[in-house]
N, C-alpha and C. Protein backbone atom coordinates (compact mmCIF):
# COMPACT_ATOMS: atom_id res chain seq x y z
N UNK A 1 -7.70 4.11 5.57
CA UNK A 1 -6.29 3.82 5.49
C UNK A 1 -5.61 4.36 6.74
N UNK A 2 -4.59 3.75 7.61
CA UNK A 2 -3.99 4.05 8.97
C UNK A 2 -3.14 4.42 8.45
N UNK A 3 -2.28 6.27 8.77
CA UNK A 3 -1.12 6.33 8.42
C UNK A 3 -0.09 5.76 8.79
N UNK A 4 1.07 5.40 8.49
CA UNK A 4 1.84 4.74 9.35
C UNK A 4 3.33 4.80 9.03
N UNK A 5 4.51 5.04 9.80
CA UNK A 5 5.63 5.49 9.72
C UNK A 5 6.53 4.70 9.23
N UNK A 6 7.90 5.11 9.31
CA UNK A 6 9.11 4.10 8.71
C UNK A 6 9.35 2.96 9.78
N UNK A 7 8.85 3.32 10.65
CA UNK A 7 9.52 1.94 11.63
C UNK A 7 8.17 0.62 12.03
N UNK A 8 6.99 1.55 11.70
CA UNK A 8 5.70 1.00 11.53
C UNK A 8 6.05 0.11 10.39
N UNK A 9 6.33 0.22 9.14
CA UNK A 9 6.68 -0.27 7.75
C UNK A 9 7.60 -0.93 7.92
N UNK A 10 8.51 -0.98 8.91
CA UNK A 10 10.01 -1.97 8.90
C UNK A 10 9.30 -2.79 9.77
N UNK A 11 8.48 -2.95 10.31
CA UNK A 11 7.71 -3.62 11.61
C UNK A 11 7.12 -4.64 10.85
N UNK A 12 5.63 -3.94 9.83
CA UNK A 12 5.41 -5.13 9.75
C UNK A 12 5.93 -5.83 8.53
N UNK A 13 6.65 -5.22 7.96
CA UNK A 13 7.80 -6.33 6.61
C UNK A 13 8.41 -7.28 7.62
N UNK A 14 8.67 -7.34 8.53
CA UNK A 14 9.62 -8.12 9.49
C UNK A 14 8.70 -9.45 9.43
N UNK A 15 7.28 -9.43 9.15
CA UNK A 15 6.87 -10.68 9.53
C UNK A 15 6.79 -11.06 7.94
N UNK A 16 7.50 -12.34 7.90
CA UNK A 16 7.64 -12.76 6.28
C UNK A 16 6.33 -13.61 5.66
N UNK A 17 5.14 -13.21 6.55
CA UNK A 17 4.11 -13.64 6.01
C UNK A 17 2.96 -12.76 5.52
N UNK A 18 3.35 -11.75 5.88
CA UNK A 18 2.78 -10.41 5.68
C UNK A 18 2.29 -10.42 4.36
N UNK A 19 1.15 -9.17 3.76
CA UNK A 19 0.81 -9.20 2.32
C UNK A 19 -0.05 -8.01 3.14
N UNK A 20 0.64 -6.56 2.39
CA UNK A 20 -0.35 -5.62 2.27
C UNK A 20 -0.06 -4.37 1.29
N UNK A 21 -0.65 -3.30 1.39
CA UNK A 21 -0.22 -2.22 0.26
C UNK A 21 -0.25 -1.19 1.61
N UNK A 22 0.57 -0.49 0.77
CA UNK A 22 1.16 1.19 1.30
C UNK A 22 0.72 2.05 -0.07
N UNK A 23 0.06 3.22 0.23
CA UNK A 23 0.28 4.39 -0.50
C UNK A 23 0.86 5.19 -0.35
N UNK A 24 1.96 5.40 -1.04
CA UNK A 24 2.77 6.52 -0.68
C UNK A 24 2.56 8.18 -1.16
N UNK A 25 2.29 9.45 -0.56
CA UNK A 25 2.16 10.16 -1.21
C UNK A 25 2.35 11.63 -0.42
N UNK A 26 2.33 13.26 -1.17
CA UNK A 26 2.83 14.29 -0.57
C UNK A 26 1.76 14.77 -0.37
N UNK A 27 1.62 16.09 0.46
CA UNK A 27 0.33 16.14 1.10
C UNK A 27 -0.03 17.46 -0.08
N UNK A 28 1.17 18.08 -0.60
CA UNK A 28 0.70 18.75 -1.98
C UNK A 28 -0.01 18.54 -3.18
N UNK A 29 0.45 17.38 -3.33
CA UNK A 29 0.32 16.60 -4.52
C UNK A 29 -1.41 16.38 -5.35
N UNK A 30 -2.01 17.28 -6.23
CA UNK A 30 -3.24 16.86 -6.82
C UNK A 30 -3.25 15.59 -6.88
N UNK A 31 -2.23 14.85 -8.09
CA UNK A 31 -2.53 14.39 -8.21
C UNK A 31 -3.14 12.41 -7.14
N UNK A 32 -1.86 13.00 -6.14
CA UNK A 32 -2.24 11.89 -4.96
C UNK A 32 -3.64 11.63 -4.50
N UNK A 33 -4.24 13.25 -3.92
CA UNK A 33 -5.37 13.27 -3.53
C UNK A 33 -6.65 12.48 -4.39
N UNK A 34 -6.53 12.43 -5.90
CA UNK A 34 -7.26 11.70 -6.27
C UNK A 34 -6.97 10.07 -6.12
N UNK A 35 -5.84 9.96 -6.28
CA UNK A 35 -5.57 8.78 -6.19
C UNK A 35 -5.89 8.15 -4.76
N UNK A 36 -5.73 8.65 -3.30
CA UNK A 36 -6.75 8.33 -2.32
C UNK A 36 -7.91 8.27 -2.43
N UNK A 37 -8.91 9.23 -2.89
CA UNK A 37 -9.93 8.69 -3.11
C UNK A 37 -10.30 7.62 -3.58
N UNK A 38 -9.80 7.45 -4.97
CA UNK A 38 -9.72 5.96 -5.30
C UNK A 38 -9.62 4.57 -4.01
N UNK A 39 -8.43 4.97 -3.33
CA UNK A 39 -8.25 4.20 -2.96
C UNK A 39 -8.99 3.93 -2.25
N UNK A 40 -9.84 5.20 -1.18
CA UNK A 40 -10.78 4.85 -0.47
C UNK A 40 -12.07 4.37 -0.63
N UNK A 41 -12.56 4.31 -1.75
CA UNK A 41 -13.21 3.49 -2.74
C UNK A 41 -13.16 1.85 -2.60
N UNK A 42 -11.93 1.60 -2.96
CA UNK A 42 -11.37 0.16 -3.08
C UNK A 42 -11.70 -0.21 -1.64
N UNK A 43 -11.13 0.63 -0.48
CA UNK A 43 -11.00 0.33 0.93
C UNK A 43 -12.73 -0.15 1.45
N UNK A 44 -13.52 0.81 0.94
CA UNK A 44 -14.68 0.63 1.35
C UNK A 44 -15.51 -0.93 0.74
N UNK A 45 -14.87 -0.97 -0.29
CA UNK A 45 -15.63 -2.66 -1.07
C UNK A 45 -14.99 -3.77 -0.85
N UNK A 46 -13.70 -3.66 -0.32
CA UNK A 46 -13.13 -4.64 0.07
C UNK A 46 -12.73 -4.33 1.92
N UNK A 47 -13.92 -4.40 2.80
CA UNK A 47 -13.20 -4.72 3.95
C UNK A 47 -12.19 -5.37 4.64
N UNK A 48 -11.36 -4.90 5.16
CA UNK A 48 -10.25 -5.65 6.50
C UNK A 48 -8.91 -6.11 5.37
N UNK A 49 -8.81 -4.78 3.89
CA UNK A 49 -8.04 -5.11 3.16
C UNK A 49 -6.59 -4.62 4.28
N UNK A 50 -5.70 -5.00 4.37
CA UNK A 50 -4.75 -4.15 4.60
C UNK A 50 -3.72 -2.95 3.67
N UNK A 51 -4.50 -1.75 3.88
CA UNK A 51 -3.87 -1.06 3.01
C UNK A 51 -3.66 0.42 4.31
N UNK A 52 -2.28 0.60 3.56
CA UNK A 52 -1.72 1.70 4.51
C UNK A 52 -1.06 2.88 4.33
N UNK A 53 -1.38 4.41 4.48
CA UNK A 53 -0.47 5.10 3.53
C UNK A 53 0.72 5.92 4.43
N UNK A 54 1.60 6.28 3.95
CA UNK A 54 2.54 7.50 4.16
C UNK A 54 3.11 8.37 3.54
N UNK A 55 3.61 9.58 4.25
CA UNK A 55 3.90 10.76 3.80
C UNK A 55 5.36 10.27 3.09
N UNK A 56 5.93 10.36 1.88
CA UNK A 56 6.88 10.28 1.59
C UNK A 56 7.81 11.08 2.05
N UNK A 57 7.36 12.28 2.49
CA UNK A 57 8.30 13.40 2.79
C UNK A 57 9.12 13.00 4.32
N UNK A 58 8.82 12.15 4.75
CA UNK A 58 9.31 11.25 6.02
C UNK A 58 9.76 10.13 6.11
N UNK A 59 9.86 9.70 4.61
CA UNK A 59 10.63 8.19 4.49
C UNK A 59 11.48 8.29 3.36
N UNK A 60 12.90 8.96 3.51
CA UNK A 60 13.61 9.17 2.60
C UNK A 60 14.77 7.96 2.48
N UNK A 61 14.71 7.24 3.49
CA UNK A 61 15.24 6.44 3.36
C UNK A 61 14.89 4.91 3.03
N UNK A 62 13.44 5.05 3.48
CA UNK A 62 12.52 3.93 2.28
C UNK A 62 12.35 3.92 1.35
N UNK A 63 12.12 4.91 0.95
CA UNK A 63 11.93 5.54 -0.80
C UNK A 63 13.05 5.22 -1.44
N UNK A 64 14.76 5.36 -0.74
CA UNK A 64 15.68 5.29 -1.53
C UNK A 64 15.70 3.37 -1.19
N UNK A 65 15.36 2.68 -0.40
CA UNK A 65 14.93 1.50 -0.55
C UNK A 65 14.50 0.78 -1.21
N UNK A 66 13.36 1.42 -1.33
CA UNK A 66 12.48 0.31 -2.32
C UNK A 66 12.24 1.10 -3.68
N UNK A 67 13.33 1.87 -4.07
CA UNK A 67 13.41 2.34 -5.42
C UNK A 67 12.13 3.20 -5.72
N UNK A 68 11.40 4.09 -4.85
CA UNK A 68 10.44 4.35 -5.28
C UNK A 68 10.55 5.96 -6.14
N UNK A 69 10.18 5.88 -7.30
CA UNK A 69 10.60 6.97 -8.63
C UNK A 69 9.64 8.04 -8.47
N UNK A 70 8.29 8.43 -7.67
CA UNK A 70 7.55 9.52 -7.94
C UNK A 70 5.83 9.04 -7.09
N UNK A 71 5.35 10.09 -6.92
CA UNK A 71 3.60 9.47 -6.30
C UNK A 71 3.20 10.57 -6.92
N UNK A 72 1.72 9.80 -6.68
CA UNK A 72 1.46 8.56 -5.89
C UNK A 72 2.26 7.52 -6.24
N UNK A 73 2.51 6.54 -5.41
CA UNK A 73 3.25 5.10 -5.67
C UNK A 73 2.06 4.54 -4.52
N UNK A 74 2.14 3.00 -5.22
CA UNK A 74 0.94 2.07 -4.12
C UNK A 74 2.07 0.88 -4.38
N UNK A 75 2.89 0.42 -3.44
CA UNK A 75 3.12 -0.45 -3.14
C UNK A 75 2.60 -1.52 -2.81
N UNK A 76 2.70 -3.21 -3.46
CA UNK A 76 1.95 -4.21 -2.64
C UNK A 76 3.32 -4.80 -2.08
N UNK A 77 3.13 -5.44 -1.06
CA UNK A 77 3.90 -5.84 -0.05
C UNK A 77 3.77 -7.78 0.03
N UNK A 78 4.46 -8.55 -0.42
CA UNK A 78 3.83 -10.10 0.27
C UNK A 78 5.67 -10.71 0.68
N UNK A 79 5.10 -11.00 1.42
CA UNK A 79 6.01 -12.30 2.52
C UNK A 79 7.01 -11.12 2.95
N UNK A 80 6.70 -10.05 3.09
CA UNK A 80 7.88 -8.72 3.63
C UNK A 80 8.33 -8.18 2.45
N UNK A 81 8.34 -8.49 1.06
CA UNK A 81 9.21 -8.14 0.21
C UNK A 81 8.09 -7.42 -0.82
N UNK A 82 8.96 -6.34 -1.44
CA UNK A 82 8.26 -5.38 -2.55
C UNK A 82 7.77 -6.40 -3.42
N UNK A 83 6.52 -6.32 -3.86
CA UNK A 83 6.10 -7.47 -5.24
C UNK A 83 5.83 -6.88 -5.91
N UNK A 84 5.23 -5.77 -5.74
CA UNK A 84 4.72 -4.70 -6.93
C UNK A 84 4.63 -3.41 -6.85
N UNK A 85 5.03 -2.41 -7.93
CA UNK A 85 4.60 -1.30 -7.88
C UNK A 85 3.33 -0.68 -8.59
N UNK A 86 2.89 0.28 -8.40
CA UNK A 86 1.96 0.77 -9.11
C UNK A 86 2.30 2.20 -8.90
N UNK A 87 2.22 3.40 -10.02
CA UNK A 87 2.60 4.66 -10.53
C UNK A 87 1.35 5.46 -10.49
N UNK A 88 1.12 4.64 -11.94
CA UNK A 88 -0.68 5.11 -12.65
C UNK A 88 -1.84 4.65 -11.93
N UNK A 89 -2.53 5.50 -11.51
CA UNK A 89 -3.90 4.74 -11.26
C UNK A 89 -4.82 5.49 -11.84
N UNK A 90 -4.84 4.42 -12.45
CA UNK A 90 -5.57 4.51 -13.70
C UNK A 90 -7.22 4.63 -13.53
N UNK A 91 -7.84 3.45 -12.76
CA UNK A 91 -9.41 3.68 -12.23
C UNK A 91 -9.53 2.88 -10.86
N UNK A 92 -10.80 3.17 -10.41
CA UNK A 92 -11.30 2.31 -9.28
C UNK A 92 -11.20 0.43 -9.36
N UNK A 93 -11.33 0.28 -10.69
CA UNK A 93 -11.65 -0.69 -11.25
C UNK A 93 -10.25 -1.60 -11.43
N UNK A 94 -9.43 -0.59 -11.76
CA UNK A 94 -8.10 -0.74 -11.31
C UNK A 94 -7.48 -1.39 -10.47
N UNK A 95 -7.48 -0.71 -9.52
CA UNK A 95 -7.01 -0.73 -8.28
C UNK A 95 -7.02 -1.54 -7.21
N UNK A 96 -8.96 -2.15 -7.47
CA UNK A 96 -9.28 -3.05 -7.27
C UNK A 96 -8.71 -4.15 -7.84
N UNK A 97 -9.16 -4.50 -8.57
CA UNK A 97 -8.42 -5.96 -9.00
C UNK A 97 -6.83 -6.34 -8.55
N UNK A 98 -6.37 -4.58 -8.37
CA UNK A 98 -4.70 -4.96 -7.90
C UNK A 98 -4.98 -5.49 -6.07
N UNK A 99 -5.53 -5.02 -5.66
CA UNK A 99 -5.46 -5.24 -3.71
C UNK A 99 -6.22 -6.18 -3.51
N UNK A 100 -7.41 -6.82 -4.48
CA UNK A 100 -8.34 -8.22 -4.14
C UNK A 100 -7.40 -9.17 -3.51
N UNK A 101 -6.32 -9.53 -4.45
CA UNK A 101 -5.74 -10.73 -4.12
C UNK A 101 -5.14 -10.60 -2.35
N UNK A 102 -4.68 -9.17 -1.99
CA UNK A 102 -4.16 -9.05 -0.51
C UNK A 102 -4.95 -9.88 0.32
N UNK A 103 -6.41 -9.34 -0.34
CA UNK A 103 -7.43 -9.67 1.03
C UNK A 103 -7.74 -11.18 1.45
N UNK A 104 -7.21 -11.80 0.18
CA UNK A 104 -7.33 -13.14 0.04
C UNK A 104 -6.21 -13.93 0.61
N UNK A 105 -4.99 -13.24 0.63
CA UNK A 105 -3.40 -13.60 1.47
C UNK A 105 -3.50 -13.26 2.66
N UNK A 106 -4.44 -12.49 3.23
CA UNK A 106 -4.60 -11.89 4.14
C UNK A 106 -5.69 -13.10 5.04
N UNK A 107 -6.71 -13.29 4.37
CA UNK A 107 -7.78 -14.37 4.98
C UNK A 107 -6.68 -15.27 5.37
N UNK A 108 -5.88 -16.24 4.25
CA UNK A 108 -5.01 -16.89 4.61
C UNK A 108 -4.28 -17.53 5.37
N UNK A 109 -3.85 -16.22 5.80
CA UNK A 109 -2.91 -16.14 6.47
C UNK A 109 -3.25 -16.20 8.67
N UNK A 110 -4.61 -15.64 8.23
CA UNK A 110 -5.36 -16.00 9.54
C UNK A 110 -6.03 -17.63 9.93
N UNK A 111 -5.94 -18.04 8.73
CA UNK A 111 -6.61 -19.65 9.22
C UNK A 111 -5.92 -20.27 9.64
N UNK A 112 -4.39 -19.83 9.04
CA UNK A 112 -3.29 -21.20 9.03
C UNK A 112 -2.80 -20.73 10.44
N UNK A 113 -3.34 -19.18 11.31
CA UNK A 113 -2.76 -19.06 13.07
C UNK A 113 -3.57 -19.86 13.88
């Protein structure tokens, strides 16, 4: 996962064809740290997914954006706009099935350049 900042995140929402996830999370936080793993899990079985995380503690004004209530939070991202949240992560198995479809908006989105 590439960390990546608030203006990184306003960057690539700007392109309205976009489709990816952000993890948002504190660098205190137990319970985040598991929830990366997870994610890095997912990252590893699904190559060239676009998934991206940041420190919440540096995007206070995204957070008050996109309504985000507590992290971990995993944002999915399509055509620039919030589509989904996710709170709980619940399993690997999870998580997966939530970011498959990116990789597939993502293929997509490269044929039709």
């Amino acid at each position: 996962m590439e960390e990546v900042n608030g203006q990184q995140l306003k960057y690539r929402c700007a392109d309205i064809r976009a489709s990816f996830a952000v993890y948002f999370y504190t660098p205190l936080c137990g319970t985040c740290r598991v929830a990366e793993k997870m994610l890095q899990v997912v990252e590893a079985t699904l190559p060239g997914l676009p998934l991206y995380k940041s420190n919440i503690n540096f995007m206070s004004e995204l957070a008050f954006e996109w309504e985000i209530k507590s992290v971990p939070c995993l944002i999915l991202v399509e055509h620039g706009k919030v589509a989904r949240k996710l709170y709980a992560m619940r399993s690997v198995s999870d998580l997966y099935e939530a970011l498959k479809p990116l990789l597939n908006k993502e293929a997509g989105k490269e044929q039709k350049e």
